[in-house]
PDB file of N, CA and C in Angstrom:
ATOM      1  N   UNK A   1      -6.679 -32.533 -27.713  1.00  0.00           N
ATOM      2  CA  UNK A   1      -5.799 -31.651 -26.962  1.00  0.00           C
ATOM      3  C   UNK A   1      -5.770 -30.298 -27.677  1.00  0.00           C
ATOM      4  N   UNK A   2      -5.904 -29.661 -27.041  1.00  0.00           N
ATOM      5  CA  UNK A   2      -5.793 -27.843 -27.079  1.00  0.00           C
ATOM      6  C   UNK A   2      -4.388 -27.266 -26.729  1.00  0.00           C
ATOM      7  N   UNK A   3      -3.881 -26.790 -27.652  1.00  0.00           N
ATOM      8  CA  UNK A   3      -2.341 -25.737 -26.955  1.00  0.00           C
ATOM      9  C   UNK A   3      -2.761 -24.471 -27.640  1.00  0.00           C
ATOM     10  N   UNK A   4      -2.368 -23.489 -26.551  1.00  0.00           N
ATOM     11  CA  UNK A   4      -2.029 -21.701 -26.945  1.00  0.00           C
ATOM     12  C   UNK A   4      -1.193 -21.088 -26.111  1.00  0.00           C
ATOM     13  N   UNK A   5      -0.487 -20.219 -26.535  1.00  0.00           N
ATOM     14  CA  UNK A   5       0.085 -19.550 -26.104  1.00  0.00           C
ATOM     15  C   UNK A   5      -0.508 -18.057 -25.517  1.00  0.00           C
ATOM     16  N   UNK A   6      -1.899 -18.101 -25.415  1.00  0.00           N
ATOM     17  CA  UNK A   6      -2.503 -16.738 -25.180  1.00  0.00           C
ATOM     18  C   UNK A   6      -3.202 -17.073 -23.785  1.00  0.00           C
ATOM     19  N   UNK A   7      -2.256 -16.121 -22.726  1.00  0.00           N
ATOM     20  CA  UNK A   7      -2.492 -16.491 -21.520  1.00  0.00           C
ATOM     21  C   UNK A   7      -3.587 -15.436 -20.926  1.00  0.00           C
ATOM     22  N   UNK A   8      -4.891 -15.225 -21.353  1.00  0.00           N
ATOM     23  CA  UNK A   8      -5.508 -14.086 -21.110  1.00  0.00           C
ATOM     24  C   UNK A   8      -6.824 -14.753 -20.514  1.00  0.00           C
ATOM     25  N   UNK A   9      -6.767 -16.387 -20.805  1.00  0.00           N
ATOM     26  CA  UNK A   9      -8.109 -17.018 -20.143  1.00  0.00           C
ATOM     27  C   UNK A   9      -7.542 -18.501 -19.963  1.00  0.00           C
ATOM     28  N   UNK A  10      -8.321 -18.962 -18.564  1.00  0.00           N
ATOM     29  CA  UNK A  10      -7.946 -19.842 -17.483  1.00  0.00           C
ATOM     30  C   UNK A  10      -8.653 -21.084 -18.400  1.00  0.00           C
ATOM     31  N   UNK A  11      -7.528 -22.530 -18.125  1.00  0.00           N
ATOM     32  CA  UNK A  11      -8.341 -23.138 -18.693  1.00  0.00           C
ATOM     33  C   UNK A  11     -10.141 -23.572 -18.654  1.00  0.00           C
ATOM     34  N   UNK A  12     -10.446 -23.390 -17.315  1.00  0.00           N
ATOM     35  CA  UNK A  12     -12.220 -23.216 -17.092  1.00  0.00           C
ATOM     36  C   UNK A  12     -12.439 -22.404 -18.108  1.00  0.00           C
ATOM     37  N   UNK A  13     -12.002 -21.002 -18.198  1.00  0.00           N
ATOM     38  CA  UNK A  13     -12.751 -20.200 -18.791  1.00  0.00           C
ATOM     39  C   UNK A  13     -12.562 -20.539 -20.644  1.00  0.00           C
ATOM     40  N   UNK A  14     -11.157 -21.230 -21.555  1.00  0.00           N
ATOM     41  CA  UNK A  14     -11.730 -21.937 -22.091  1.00  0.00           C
ATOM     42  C   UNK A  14     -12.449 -22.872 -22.892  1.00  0.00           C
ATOM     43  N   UNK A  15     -12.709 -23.676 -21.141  1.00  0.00           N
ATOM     44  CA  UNK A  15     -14.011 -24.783 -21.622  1.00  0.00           C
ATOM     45  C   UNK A  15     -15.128 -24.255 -21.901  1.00  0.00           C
ATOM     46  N   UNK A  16     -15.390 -23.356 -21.404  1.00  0.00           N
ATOM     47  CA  UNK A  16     -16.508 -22.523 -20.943  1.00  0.00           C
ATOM     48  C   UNK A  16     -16.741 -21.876 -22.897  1.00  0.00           C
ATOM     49  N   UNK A  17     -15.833 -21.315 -23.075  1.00  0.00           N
ATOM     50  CA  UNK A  17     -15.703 -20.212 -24.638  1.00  0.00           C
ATOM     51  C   UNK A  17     -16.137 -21.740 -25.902  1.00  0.00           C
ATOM     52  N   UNK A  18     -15.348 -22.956 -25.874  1.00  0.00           N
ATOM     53  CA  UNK A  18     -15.292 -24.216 -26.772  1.00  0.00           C
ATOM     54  C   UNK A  18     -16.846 -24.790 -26.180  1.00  0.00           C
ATOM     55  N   UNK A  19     -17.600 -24.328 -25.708  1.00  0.00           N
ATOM     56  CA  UNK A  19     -18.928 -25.057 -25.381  1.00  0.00           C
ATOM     57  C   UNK A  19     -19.827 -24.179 -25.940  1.00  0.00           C
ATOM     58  N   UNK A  20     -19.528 -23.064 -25.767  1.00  0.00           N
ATOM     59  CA  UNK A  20     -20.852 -21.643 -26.563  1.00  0.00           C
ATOM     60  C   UNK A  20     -20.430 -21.869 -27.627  1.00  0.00           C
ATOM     61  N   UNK A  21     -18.926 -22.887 -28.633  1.00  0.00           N
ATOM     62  CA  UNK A  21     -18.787 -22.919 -29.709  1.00  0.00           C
ATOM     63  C   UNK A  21     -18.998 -24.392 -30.165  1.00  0.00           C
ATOM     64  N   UNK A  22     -19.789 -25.027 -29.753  1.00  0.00           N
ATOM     65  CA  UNK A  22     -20.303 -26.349 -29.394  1.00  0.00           C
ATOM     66  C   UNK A  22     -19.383 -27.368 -29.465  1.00  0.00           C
ATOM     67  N   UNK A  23     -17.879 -26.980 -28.926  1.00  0.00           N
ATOM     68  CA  UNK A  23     -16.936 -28.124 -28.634  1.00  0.00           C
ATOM     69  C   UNK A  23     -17.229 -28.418 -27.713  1.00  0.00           C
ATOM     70  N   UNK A  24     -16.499 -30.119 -27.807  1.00  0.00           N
ATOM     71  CA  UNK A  24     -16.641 -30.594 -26.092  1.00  0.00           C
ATOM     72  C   UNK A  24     -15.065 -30.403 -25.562  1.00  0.00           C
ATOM     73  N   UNK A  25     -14.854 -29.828 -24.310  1.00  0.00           N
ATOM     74  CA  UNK A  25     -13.833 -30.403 -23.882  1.00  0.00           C
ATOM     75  C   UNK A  25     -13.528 -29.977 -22.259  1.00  0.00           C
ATOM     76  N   UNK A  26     -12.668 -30.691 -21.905  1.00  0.00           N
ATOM     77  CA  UNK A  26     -12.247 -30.412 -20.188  1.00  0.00           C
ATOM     78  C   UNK A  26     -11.247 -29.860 -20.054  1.00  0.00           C
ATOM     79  N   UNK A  27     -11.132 -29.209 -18.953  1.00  0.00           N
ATOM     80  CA  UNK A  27      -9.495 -28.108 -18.615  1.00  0.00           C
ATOM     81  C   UNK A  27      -8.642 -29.486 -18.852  1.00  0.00           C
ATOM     82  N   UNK A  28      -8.661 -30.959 -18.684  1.00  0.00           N
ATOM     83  CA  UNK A  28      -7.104 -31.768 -19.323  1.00  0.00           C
ATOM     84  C   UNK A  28      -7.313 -31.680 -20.589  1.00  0.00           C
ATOM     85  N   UNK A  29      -7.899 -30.773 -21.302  1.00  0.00           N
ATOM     86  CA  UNK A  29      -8.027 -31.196 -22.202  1.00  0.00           C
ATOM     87  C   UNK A  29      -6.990 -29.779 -23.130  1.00  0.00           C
ATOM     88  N   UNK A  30      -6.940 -29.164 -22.207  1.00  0.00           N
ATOM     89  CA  UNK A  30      -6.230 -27.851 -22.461  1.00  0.00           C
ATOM     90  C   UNK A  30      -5.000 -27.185 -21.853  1.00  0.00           C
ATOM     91  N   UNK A  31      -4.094 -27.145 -23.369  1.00  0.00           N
ATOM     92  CA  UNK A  31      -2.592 -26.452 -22.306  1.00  0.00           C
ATOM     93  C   UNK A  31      -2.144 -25.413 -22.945  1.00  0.00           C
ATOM     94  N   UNK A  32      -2.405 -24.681 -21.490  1.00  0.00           N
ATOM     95  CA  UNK A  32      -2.046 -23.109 -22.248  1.00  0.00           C
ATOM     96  C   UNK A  32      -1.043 -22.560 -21.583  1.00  0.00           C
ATOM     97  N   UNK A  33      -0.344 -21.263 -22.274  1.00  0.00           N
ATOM     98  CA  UNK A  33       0.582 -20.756 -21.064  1.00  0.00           C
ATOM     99  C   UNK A  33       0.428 -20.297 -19.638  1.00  0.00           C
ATOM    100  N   UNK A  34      -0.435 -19.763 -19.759  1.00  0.00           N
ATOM    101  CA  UNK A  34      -0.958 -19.189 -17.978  1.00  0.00           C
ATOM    102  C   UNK A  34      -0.778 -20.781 -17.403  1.00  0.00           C
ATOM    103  N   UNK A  35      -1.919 -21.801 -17.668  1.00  0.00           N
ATOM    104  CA  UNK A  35      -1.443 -23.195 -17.133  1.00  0.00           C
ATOM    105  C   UNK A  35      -0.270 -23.479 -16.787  1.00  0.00           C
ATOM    106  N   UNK A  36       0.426 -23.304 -18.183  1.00  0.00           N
ATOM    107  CA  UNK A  36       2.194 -24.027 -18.125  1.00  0.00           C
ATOM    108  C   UNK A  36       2.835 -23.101 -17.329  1.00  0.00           C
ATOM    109  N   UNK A  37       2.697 -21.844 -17.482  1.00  0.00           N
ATOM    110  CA  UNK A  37       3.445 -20.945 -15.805  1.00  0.00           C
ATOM    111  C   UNK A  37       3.052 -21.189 -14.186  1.00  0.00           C
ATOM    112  N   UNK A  38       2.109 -21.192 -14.227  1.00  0.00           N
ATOM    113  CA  UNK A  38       1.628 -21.999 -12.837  1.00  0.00           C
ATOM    114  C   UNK A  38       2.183 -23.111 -12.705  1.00  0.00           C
ATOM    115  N   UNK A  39       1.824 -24.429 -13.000  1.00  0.00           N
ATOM    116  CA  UNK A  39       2.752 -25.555 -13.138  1.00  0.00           C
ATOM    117  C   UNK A  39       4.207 -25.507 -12.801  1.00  0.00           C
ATOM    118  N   UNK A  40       4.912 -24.449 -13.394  1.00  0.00           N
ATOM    119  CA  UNK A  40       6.626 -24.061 -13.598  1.00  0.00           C
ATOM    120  C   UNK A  40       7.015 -23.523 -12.415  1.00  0.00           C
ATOM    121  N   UNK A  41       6.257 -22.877 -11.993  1.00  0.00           N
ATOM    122  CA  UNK A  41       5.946 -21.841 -10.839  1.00  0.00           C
ATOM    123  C   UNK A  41       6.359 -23.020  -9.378  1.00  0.00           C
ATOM    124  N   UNK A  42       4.913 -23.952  -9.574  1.00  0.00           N
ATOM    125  CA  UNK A  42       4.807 -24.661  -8.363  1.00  0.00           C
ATOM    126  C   UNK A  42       5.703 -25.747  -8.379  1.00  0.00           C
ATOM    127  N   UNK A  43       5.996 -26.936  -9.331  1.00  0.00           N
ATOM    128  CA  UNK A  43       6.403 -28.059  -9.688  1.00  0.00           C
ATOM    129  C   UNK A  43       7.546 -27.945  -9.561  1.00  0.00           C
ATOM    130  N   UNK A  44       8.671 -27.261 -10.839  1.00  0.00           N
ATOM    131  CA  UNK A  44       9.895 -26.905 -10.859  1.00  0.00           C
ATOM    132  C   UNK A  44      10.514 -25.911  -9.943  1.00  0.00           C
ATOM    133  N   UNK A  45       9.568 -25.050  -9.628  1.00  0.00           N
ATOM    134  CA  UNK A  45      10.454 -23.984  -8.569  1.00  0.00           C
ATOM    135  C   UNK A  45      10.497 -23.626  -7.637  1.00  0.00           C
ATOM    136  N   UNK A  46       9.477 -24.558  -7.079  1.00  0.00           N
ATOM    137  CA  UNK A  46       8.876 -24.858  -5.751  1.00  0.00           C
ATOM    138  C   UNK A  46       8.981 -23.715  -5.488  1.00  0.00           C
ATOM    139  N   UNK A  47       7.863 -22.839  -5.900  1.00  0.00           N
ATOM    140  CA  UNK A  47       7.870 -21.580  -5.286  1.00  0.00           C
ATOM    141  C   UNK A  47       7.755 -21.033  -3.986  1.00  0.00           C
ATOM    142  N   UNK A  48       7.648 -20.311  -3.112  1.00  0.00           N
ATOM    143  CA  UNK A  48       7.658 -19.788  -1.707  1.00  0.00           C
ATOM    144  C   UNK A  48       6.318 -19.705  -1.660  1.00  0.00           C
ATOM    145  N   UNK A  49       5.323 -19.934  -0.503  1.00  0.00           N
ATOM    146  CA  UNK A  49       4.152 -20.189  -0.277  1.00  0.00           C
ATOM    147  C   UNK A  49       4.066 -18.838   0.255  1.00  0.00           C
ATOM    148  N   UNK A  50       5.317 -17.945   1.147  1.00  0.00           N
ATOM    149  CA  UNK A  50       4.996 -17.132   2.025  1.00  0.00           C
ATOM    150  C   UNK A  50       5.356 -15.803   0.752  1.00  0.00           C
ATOM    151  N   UNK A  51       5.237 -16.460  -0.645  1.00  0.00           N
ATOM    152  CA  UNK A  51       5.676 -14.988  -1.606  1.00  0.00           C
ATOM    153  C   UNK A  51       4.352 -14.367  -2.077  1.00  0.00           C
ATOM    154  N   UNK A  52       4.408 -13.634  -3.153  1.00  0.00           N
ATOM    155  CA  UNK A  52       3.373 -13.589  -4.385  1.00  0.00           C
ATOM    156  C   UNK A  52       3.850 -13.341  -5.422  1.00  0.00           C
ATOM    157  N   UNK A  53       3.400 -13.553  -6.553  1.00  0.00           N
ATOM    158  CA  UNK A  53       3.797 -13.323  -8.058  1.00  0.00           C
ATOM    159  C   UNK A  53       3.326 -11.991  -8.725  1.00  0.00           C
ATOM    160  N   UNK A  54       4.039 -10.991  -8.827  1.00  0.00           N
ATOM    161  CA  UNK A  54       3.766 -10.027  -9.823  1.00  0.00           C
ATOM    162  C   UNK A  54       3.123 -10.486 -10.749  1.00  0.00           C
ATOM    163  N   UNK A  55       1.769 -10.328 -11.432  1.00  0.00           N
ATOM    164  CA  UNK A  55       1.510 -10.724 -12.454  1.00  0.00           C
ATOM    165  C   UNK A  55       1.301  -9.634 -13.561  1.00  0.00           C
ATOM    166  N   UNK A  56       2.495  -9.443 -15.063  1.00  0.00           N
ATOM    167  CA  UNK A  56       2.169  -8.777 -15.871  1.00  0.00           C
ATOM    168  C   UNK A  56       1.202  -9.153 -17.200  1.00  0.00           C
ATOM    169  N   UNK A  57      -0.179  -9.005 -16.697  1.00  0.00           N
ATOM    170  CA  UNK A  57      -1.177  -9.690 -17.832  1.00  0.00           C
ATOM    171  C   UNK A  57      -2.521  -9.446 -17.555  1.00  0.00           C
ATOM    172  N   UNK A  58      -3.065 -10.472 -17.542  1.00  0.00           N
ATOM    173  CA  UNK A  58      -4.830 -10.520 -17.662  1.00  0.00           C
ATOM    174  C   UNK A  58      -4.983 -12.345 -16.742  1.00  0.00           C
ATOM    175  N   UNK A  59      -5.994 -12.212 -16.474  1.00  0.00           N
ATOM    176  CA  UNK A  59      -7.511 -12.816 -15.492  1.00  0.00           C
ATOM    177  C   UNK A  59      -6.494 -14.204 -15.421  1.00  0.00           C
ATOM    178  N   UNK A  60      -6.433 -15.029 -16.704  1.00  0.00           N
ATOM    179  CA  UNK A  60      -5.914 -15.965 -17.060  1.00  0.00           C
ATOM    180  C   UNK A  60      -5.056 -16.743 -16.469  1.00  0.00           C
ATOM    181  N   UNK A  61      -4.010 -15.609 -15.976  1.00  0.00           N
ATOM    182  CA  UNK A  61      -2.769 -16.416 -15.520  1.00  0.00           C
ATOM    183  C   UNK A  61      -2.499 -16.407 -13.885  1.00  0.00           C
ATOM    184  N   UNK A  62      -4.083 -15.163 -13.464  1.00  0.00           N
ATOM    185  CA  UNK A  62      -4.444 -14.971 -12.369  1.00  0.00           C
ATOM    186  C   UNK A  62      -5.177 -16.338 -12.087  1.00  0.00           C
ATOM    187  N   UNK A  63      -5.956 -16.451 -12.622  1.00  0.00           N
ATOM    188  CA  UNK A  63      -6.630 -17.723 -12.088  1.00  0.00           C
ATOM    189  C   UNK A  63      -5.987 -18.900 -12.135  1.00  0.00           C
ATOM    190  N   UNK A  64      -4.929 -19.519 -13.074  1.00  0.00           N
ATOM    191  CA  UNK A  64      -4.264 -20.218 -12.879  1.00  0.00           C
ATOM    192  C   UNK A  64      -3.539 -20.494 -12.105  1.00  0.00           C
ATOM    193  N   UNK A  65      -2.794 -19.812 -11.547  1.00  0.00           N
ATOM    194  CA  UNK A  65      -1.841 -19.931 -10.104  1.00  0.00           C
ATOM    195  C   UNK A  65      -2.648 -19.796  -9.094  1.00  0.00           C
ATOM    196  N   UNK A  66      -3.673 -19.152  -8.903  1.00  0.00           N
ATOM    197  CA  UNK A  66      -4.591 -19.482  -7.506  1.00  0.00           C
ATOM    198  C   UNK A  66      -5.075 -20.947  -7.833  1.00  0.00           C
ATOM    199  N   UNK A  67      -5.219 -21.623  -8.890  1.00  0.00           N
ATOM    200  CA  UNK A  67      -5.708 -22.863  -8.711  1.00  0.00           C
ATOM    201  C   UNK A  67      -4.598 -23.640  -8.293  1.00  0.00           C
ATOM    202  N   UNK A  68      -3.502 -23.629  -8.426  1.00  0.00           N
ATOM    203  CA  UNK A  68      -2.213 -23.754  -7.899  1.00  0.00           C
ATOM    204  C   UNK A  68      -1.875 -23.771  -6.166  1.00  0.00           C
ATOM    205  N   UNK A  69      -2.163 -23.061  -6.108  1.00  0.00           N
ATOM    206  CA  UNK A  69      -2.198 -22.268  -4.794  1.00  0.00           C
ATOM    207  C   UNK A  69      -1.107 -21.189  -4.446  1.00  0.00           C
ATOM    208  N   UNK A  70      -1.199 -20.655  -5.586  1.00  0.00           N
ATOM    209  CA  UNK A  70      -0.172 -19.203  -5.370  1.00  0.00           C
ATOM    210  C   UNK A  70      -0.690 -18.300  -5.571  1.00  0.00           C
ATOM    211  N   UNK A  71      -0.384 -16.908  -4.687  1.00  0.00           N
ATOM    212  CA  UNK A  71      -0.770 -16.200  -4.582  1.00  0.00           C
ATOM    213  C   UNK A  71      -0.699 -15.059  -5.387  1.00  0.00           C
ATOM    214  N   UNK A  72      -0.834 -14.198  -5.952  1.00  0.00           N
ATOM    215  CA  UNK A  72      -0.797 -13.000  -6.970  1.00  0.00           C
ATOM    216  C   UNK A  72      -1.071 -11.898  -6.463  1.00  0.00           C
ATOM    217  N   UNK A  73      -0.368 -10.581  -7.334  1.00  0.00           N
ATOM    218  CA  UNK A  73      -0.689  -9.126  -7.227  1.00  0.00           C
ATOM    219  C   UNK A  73      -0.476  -8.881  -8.871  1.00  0.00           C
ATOM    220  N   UNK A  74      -0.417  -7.782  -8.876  1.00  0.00           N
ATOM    221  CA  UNK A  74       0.102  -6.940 -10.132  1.00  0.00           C
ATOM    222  C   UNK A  74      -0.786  -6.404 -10.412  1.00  0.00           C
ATOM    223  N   UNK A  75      -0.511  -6.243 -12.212  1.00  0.00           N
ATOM    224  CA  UNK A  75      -1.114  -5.428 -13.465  1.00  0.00           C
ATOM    225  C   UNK A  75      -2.164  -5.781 -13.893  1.00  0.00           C
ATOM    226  N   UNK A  76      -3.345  -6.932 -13.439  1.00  0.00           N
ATOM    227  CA  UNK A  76      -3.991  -7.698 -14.654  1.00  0.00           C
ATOM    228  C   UNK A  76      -4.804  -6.510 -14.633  1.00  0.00           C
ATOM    229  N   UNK A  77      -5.433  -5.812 -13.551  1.00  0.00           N
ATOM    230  CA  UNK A  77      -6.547  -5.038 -14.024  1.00  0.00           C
ATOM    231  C   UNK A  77      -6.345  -3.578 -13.162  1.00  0.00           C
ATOM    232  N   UNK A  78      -6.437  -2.696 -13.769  1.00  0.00           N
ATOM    233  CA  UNK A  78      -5.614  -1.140 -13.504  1.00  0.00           C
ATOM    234  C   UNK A  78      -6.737  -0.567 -12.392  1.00  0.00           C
ATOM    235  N   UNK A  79      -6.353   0.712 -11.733  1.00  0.00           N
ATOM    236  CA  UNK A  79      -7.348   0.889 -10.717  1.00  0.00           C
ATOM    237  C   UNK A  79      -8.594   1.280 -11.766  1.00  0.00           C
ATOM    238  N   UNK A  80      -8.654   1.379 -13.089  1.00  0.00           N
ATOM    239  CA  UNK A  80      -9.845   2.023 -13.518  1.00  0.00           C
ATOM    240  C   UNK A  80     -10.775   1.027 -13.568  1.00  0.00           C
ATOM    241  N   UNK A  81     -10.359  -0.506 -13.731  1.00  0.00           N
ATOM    242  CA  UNK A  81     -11.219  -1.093 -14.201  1.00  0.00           C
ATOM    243  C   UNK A  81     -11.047  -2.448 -15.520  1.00  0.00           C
ATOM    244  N   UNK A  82     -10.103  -1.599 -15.761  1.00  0.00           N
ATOM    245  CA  UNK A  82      -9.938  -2.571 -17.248  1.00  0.00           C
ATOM    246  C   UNK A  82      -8.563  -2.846 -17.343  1.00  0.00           C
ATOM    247  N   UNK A  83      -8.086  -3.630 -18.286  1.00  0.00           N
ATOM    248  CA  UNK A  83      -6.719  -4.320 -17.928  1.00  0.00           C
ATOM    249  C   UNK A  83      -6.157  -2.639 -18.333  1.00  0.00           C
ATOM    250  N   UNK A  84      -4.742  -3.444 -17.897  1.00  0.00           N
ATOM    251  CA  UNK A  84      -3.494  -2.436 -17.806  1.00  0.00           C
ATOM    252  C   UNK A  84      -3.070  -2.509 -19.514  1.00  0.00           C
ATOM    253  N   UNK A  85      -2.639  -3.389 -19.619  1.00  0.00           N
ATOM    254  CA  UNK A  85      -1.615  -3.658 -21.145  1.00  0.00           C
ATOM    255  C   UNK A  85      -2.150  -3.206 -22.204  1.00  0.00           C
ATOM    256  N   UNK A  86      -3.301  -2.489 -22.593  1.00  0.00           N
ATOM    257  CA  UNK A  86      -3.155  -2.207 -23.570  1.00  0.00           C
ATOM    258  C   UNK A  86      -2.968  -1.691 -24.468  1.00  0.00           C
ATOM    259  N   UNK A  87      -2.308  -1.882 -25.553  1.00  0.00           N
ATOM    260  CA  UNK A  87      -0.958  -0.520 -25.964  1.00  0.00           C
ATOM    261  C   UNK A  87      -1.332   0.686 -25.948  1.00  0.00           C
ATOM    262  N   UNK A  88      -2.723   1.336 -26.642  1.00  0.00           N
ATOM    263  CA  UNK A  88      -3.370   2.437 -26.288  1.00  0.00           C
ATOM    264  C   UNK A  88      -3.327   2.965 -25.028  1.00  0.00           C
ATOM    265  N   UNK A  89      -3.202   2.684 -24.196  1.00  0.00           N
ATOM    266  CA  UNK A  89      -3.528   3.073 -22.687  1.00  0.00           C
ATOM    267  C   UNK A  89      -2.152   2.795 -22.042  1.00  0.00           C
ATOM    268  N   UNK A  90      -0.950   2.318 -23.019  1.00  0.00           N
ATOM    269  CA  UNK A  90       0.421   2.282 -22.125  1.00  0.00           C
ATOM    270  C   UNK A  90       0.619   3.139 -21.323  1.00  0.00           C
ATOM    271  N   UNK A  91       0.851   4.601 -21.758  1.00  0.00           N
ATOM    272  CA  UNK A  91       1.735   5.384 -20.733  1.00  0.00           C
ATOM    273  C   UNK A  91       0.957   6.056 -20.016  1.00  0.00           C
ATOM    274  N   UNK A  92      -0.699   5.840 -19.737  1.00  0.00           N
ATOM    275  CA  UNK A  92      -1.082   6.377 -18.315  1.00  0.00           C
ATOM    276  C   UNK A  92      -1.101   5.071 -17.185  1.00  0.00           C
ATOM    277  N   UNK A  93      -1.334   3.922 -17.872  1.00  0.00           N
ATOM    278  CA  UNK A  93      -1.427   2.777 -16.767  1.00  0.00           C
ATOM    279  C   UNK A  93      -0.364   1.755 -16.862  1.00  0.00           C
ATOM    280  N   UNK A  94       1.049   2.316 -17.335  1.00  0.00           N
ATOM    281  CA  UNK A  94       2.208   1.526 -17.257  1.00  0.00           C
ATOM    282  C   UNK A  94       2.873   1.336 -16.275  1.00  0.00           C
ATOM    283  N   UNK A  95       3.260   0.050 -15.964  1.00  0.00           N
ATOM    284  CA  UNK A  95       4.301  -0.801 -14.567  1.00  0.00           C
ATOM    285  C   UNK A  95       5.217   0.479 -14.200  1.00  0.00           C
ATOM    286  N   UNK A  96       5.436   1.000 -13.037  1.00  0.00           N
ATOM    287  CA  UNK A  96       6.487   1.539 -12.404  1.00  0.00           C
ATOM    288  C   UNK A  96       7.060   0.419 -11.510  1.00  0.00           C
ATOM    289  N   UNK A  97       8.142   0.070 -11.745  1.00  0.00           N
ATOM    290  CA  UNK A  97       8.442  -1.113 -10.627  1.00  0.00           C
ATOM    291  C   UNK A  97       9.266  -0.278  -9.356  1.00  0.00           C
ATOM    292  N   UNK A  98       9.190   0.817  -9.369  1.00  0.00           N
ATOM    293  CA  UNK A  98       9.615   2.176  -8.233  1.00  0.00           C
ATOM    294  C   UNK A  98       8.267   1.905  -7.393  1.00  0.00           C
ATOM    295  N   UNK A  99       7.410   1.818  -7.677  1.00  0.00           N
ATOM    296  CA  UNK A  99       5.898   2.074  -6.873  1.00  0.00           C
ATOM    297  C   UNK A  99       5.681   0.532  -6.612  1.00  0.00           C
ATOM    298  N   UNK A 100       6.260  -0.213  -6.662  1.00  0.00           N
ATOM    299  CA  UNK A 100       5.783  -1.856  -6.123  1.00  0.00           C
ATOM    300  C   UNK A 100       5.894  -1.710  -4.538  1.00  0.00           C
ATOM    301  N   UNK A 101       4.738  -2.222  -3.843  1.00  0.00           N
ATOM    302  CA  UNK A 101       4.915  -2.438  -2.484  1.00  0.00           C
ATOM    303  C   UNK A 101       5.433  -3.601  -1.689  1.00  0.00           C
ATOM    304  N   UNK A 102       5.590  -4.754  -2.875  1.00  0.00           N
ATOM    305  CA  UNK A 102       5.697  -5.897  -2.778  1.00  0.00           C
ATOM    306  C   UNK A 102       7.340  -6.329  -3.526  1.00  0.00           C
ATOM    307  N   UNK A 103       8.403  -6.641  -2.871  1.00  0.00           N
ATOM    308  CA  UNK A 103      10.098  -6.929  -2.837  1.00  0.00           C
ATOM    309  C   UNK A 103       9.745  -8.180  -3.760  1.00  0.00           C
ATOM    310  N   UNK A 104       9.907  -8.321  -5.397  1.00  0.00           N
ATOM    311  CA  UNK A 104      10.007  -9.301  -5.782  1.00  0.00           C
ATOM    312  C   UNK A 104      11.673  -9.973  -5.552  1.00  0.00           C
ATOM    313  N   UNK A 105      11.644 -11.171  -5.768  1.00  0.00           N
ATOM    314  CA  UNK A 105      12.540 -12.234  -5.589  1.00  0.00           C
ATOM    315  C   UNK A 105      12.759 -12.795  -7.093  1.00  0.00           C
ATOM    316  N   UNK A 106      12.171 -13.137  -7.638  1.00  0.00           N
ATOM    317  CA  UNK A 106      12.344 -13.411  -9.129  1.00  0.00           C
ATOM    318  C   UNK A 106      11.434 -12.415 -10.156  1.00  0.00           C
ATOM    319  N   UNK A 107      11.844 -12.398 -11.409  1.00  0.00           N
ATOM    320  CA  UNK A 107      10.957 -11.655 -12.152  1.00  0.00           C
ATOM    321  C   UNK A 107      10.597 -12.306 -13.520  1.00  0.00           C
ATOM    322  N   UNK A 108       9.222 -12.913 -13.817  1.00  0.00           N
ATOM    323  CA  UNK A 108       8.757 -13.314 -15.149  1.00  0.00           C
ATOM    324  C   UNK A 108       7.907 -12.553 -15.958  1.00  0.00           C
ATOM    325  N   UNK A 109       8.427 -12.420 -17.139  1.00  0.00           N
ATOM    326  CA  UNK A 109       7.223 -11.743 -18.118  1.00  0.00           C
ATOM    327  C   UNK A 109       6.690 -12.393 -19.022  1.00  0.00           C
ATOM    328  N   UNK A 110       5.338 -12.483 -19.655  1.00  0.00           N
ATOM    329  CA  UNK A 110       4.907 -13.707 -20.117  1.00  0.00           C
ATOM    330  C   UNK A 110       3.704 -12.822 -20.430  1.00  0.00           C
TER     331      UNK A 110
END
């Protein structure tokens, strides 16, 4: 068993990283946060099918909740190209939650 708290890659992606490092292992084989928010998301909070999730992050926690079957928007990747978050690049590609087009209902940061 695998645990991290670094929600920046889906468990596929990784199995995928522990195999170019000649581990063996399977997404049960891995629990990460992006995972454990999806899960929390669908399981415990029976989330709204007709919502989407702001997502403040990277690929990771995107792909996790679509495997879920929830839907996403946000920050993971800025109109330039490359993620949003990173501290260097805060205050030209930082969250305005004034400019959201999308009425969140709950709000998680993670």
């Amino acid at each position: 068993m695998f645990v991290t708290n670094n929600s920046t890659l889906s468990r596929a992606n990784y199995v995928k990283k522990f195999q170019k490092l000649g581990i063996e292992a399977t997404e049960k084989d891995i629990f990460s946060s992006a995972f454990a928010t999806a899960v929390y998301l669908r399981n415990i909070l029976d989330f709204p099918k007709d919502k989407r999730v702001y997502v403040i992050g990277e690929s990771g926690i995107v792909d996790e909740l679509k495997a879920v079957g929830i839907e996403s928007t946000g920050a993971s990747v800025s109109e330039l190209g490359h993620p949003c978050f990173f501290w260097g690049r805060w205050t030209r590609d930082r969250l305005r939650l004034r400019d959201l087009q999308y009425p969140l209902s709950r709000t998680f940061f993670g």
